[in-house]
PDB file of N, CA and C in Angstrom:
ATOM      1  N   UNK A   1      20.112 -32.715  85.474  1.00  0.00           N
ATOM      2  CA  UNK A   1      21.336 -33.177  84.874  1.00  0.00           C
ATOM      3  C   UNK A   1      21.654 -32.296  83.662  1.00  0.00           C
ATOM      4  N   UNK A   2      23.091 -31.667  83.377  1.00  0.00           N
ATOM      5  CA  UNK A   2      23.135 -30.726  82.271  1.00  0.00           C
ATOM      6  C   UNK A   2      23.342 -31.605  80.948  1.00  0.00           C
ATOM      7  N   UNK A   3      23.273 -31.344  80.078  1.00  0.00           N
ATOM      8  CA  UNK A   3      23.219 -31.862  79.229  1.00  0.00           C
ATOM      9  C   UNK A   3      24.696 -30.874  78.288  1.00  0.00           C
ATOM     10  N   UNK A   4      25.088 -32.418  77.453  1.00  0.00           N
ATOM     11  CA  UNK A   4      26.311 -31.322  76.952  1.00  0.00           C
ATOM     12  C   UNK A   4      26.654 -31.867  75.004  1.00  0.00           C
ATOM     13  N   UNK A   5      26.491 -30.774  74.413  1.00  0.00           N
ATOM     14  CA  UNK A   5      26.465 -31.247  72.909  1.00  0.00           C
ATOM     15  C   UNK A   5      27.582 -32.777  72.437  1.00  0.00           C
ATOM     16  N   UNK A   6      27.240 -33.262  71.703  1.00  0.00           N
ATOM     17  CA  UNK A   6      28.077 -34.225  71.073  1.00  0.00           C
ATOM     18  C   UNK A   6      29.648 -34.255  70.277  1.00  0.00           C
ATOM     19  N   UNK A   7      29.806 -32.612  69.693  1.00  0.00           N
ATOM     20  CA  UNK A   7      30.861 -31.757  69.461  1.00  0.00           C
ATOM     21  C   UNK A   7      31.722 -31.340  70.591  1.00  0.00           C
ATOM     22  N   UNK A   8      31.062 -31.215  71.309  1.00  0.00           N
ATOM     23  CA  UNK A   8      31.947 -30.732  72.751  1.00  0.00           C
ATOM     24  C   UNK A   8      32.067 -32.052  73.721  1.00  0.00           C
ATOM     25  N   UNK A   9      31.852 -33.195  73.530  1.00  0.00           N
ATOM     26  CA  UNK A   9      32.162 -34.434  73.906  1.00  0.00           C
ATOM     27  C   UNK A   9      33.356 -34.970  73.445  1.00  0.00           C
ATOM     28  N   UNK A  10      32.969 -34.726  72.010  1.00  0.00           N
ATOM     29  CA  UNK A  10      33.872 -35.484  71.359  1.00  0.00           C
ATOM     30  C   UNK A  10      35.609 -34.851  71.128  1.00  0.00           C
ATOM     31  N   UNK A  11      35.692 -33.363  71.530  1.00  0.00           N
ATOM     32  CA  UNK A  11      36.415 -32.425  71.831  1.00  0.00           C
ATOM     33  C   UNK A  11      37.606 -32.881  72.818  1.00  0.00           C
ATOM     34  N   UNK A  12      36.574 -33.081  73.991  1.00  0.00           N
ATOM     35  CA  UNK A  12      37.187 -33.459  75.131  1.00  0.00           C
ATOM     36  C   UNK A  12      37.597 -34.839  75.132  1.00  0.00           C
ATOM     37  N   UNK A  13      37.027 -35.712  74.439  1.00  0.00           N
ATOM     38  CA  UNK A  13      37.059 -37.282  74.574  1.00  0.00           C
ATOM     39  C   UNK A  13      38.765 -37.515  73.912  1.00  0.00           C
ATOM     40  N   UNK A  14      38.925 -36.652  72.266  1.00  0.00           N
ATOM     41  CA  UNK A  14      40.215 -36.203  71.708  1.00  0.00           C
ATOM     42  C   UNK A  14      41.398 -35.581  73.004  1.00  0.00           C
ATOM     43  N   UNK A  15      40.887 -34.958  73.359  1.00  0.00           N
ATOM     44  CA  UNK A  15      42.477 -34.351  74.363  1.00  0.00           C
ATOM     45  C   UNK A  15      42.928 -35.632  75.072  1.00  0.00           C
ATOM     46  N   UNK A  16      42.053 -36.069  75.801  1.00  0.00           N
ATOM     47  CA  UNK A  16      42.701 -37.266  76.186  1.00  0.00           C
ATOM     48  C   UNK A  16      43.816 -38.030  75.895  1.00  0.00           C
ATOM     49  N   UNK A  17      43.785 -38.590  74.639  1.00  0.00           N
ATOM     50  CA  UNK A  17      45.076 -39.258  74.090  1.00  0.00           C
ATOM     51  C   UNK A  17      45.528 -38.829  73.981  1.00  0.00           C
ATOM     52  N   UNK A  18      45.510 -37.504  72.400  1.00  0.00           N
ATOM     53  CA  UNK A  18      46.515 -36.790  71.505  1.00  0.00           C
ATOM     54  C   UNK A  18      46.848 -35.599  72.718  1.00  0.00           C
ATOM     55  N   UNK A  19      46.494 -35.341  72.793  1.00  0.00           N
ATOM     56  CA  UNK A  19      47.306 -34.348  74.000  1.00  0.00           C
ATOM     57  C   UNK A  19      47.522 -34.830  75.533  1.00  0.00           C
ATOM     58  N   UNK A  20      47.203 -35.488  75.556  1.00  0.00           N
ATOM     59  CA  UNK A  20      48.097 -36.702  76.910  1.00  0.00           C
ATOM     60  C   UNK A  20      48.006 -36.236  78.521  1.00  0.00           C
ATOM     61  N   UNK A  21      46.111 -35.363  77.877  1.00  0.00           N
ATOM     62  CA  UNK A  21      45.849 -35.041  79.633  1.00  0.00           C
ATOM     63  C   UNK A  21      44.635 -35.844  79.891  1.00  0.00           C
ATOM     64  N   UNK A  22      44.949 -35.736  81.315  1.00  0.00           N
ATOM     65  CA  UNK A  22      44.258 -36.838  82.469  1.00  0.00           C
ATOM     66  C   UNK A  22      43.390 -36.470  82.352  1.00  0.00           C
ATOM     67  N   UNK A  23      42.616 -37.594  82.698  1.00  0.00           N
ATOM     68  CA  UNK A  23      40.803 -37.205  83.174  1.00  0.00           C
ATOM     69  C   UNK A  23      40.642 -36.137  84.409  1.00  0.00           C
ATOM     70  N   UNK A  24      41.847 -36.249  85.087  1.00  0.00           N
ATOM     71  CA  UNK A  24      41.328 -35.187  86.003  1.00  0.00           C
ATOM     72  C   UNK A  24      41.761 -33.973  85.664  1.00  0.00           C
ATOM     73  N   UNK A  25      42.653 -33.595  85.355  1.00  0.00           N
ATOM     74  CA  UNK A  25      42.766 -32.298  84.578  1.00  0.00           C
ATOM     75  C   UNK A  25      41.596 -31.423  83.591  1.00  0.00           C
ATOM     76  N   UNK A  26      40.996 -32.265  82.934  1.00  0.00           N
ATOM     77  CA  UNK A  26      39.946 -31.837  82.288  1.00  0.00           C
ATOM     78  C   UNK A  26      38.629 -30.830  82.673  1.00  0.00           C
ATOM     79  N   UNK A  27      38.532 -31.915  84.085  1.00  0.00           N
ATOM     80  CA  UNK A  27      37.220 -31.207  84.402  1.00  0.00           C
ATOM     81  C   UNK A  27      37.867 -29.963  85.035  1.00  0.00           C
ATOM     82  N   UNK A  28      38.720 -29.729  86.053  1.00  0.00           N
ATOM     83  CA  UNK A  28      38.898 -28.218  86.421  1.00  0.00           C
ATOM     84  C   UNK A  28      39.107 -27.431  85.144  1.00  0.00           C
ATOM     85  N   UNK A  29      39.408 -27.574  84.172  1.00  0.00           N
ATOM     86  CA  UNK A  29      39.346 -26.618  82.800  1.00  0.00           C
ATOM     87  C   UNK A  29      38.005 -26.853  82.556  1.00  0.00           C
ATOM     88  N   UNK A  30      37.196 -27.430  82.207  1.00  0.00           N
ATOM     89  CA  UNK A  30      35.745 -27.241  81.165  1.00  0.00           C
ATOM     90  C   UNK A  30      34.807 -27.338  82.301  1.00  0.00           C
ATOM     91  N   UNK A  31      34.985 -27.616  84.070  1.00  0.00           N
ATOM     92  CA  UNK A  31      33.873 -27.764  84.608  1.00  0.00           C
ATOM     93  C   UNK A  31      32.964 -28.581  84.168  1.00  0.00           C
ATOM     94  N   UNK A  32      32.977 -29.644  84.019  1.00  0.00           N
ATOM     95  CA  UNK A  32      32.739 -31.164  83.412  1.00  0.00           C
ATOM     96  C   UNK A  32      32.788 -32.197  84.518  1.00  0.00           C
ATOM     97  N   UNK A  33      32.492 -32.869  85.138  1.00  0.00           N
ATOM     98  CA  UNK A  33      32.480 -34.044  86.102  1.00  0.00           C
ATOM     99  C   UNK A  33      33.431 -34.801  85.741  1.00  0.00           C
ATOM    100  N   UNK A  34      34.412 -35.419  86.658  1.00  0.00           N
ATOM    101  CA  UNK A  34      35.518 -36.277  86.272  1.00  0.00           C
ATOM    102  C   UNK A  34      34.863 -38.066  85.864  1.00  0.00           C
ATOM    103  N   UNK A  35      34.169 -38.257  86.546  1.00  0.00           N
ATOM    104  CA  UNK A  35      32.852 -39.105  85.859  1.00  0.00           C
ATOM    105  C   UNK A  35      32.104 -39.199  84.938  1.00  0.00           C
ATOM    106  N   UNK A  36      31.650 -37.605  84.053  1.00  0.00           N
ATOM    107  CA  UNK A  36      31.198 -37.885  83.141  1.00  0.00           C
ATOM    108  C   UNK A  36      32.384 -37.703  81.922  1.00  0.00           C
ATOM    109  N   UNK A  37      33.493 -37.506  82.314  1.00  0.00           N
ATOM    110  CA  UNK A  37      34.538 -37.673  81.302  1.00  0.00           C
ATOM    111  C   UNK A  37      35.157 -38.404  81.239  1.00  0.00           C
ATOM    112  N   UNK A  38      35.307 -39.576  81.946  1.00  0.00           N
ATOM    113  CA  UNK A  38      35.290 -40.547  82.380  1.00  0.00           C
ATOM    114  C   UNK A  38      34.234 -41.958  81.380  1.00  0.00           C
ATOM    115  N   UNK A  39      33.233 -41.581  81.352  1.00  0.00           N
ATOM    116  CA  UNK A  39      32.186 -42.455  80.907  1.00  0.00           C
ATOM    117  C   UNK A  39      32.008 -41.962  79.255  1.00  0.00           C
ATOM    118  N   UNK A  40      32.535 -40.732  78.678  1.00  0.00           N
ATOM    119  CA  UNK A  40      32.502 -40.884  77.547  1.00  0.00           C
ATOM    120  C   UNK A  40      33.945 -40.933  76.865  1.00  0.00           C
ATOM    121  N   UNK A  41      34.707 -41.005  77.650  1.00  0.00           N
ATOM    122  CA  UNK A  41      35.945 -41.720  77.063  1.00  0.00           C
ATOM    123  C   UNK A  41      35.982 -43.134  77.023  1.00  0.00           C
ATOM    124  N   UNK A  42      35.267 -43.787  78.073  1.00  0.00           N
ATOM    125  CA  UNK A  42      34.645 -45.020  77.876  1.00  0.00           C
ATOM    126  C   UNK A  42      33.712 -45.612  76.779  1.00  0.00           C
ATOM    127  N   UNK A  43      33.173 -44.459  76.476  1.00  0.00           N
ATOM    128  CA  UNK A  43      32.100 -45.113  75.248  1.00  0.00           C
ATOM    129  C   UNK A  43      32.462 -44.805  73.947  1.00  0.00           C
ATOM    130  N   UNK A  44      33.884 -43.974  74.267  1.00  0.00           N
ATOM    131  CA  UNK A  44      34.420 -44.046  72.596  1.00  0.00           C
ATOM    132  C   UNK A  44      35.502 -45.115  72.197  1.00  0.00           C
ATOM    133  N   UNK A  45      35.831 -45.703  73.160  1.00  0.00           N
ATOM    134  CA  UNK A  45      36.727 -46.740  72.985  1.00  0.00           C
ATOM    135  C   UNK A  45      35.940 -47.474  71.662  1.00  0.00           C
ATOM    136  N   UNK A  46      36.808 -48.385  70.965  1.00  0.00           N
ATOM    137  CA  UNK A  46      36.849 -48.854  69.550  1.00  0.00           C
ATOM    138  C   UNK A  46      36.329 -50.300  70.072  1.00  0.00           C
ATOM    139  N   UNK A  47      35.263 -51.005  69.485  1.00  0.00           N
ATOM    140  CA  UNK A  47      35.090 -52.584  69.295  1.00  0.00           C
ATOM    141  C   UNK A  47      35.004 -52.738  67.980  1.00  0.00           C
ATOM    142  N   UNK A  48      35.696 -54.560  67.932  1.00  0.00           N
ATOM    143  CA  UNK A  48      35.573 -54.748  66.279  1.00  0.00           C
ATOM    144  C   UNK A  48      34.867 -55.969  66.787  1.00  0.00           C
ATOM    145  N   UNK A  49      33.874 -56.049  65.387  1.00  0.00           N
ATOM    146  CA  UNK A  49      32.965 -56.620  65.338  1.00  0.00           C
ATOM    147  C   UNK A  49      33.648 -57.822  64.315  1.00  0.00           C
ATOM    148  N   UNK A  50      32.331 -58.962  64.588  1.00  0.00           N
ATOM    149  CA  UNK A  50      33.369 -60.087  63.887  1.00  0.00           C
ATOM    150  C   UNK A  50      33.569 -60.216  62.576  1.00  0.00           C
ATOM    151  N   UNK A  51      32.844 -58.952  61.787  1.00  0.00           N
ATOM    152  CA  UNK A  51      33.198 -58.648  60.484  1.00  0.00           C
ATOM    153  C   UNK A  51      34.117 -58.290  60.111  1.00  0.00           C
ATOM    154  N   UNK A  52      34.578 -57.360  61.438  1.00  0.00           N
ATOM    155  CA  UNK A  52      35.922 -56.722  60.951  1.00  0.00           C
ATOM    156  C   UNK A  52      35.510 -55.520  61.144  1.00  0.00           C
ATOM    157  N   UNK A  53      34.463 -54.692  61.437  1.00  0.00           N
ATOM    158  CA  UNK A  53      34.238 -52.958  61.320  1.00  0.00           C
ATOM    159  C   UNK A  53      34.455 -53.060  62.547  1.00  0.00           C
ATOM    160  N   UNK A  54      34.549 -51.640  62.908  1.00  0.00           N
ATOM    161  CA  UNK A  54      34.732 -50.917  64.638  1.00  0.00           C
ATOM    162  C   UNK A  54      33.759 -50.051  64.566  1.00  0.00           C
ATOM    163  N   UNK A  55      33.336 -50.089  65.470  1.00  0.00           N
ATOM    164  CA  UNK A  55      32.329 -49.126  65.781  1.00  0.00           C
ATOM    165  C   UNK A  55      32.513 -48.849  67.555  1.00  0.00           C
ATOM    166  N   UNK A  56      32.097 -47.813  68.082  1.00  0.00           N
ATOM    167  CA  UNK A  56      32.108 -47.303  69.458  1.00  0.00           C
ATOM    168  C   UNK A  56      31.383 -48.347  70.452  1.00  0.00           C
ATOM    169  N   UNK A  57      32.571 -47.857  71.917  1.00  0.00           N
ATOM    170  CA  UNK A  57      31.139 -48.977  72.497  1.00  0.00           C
ATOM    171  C   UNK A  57      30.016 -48.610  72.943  1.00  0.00           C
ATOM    172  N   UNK A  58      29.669 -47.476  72.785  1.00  0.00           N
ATOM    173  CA  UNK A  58      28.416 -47.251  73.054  1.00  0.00           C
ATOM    174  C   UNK A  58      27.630 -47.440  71.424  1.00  0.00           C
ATOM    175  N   UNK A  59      28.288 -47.602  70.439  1.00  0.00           N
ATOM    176  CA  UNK A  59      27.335 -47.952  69.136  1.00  0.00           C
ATOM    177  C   UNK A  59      27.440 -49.421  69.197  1.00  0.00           C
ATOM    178  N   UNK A  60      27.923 -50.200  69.650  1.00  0.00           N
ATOM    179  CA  UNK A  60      28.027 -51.858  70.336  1.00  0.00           C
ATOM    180  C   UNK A  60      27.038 -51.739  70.976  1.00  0.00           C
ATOM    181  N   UNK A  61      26.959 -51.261  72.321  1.00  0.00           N
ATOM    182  CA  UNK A  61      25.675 -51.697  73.402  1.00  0.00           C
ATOM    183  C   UNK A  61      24.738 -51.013  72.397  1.00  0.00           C
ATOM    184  N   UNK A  62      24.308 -50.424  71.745  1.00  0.00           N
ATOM    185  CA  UNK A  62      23.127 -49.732  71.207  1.00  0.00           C
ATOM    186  C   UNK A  62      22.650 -50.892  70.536  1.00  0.00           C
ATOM    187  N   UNK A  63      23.500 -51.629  69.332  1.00  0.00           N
ATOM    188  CA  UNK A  63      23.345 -52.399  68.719  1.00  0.00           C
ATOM    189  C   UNK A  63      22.719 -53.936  69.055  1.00  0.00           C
ATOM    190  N   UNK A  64      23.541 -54.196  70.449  1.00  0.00           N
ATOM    191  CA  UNK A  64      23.178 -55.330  70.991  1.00  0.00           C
ATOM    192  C   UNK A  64      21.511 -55.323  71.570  1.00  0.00           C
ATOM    193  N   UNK A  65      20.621 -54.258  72.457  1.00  0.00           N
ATOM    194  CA  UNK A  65      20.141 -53.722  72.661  1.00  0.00           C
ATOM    195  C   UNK A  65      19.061 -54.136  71.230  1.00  0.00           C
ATOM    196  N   UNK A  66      19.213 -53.559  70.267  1.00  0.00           N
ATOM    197  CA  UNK A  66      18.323 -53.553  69.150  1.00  0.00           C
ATOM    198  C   UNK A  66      18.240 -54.763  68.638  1.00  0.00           C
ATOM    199  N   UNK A  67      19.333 -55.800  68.824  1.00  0.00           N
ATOM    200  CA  UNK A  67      19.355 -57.535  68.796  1.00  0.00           C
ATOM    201  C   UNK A  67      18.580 -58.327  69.367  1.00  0.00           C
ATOM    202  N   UNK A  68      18.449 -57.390  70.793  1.00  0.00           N
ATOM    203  CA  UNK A  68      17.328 -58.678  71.750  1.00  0.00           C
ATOM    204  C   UNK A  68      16.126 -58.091  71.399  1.00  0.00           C
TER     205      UNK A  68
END
């Protein structure tokens, strides 16, 4: 499985919205899996917690995870 920096995730995870291209567009430019761009646009989505902070949902499941 390749492994791909956190800078260059978060790169791609940005075009998405602010530049208003598809998940599938992506991967034929960066050669990226439409699945795994897919799953980290998924895990940057925003949860608010019942304090009131947001944090990612993958810093949610991490968190919950460290709860049980």
């Amino acid at each position: 499985m390749k492994r791909y920096q956190d800078d260059f995730k978060a790169s791609i995870v940005k075009m998405h919205p602010e530049e208003k291209r598809s998940i599938r567009s992506l991967p034929e430019e960066y050669g990226v899996s439409p699945a795994a761009i897919h799953n980290w646009v998924k895990g940057a989505k925003s949860v608010e917690l019942e304090d009131g902070t947001e944090v990612t949902s993958k810093e949610f499941k991490q968190l919950q995870k460290e709860n049980k």
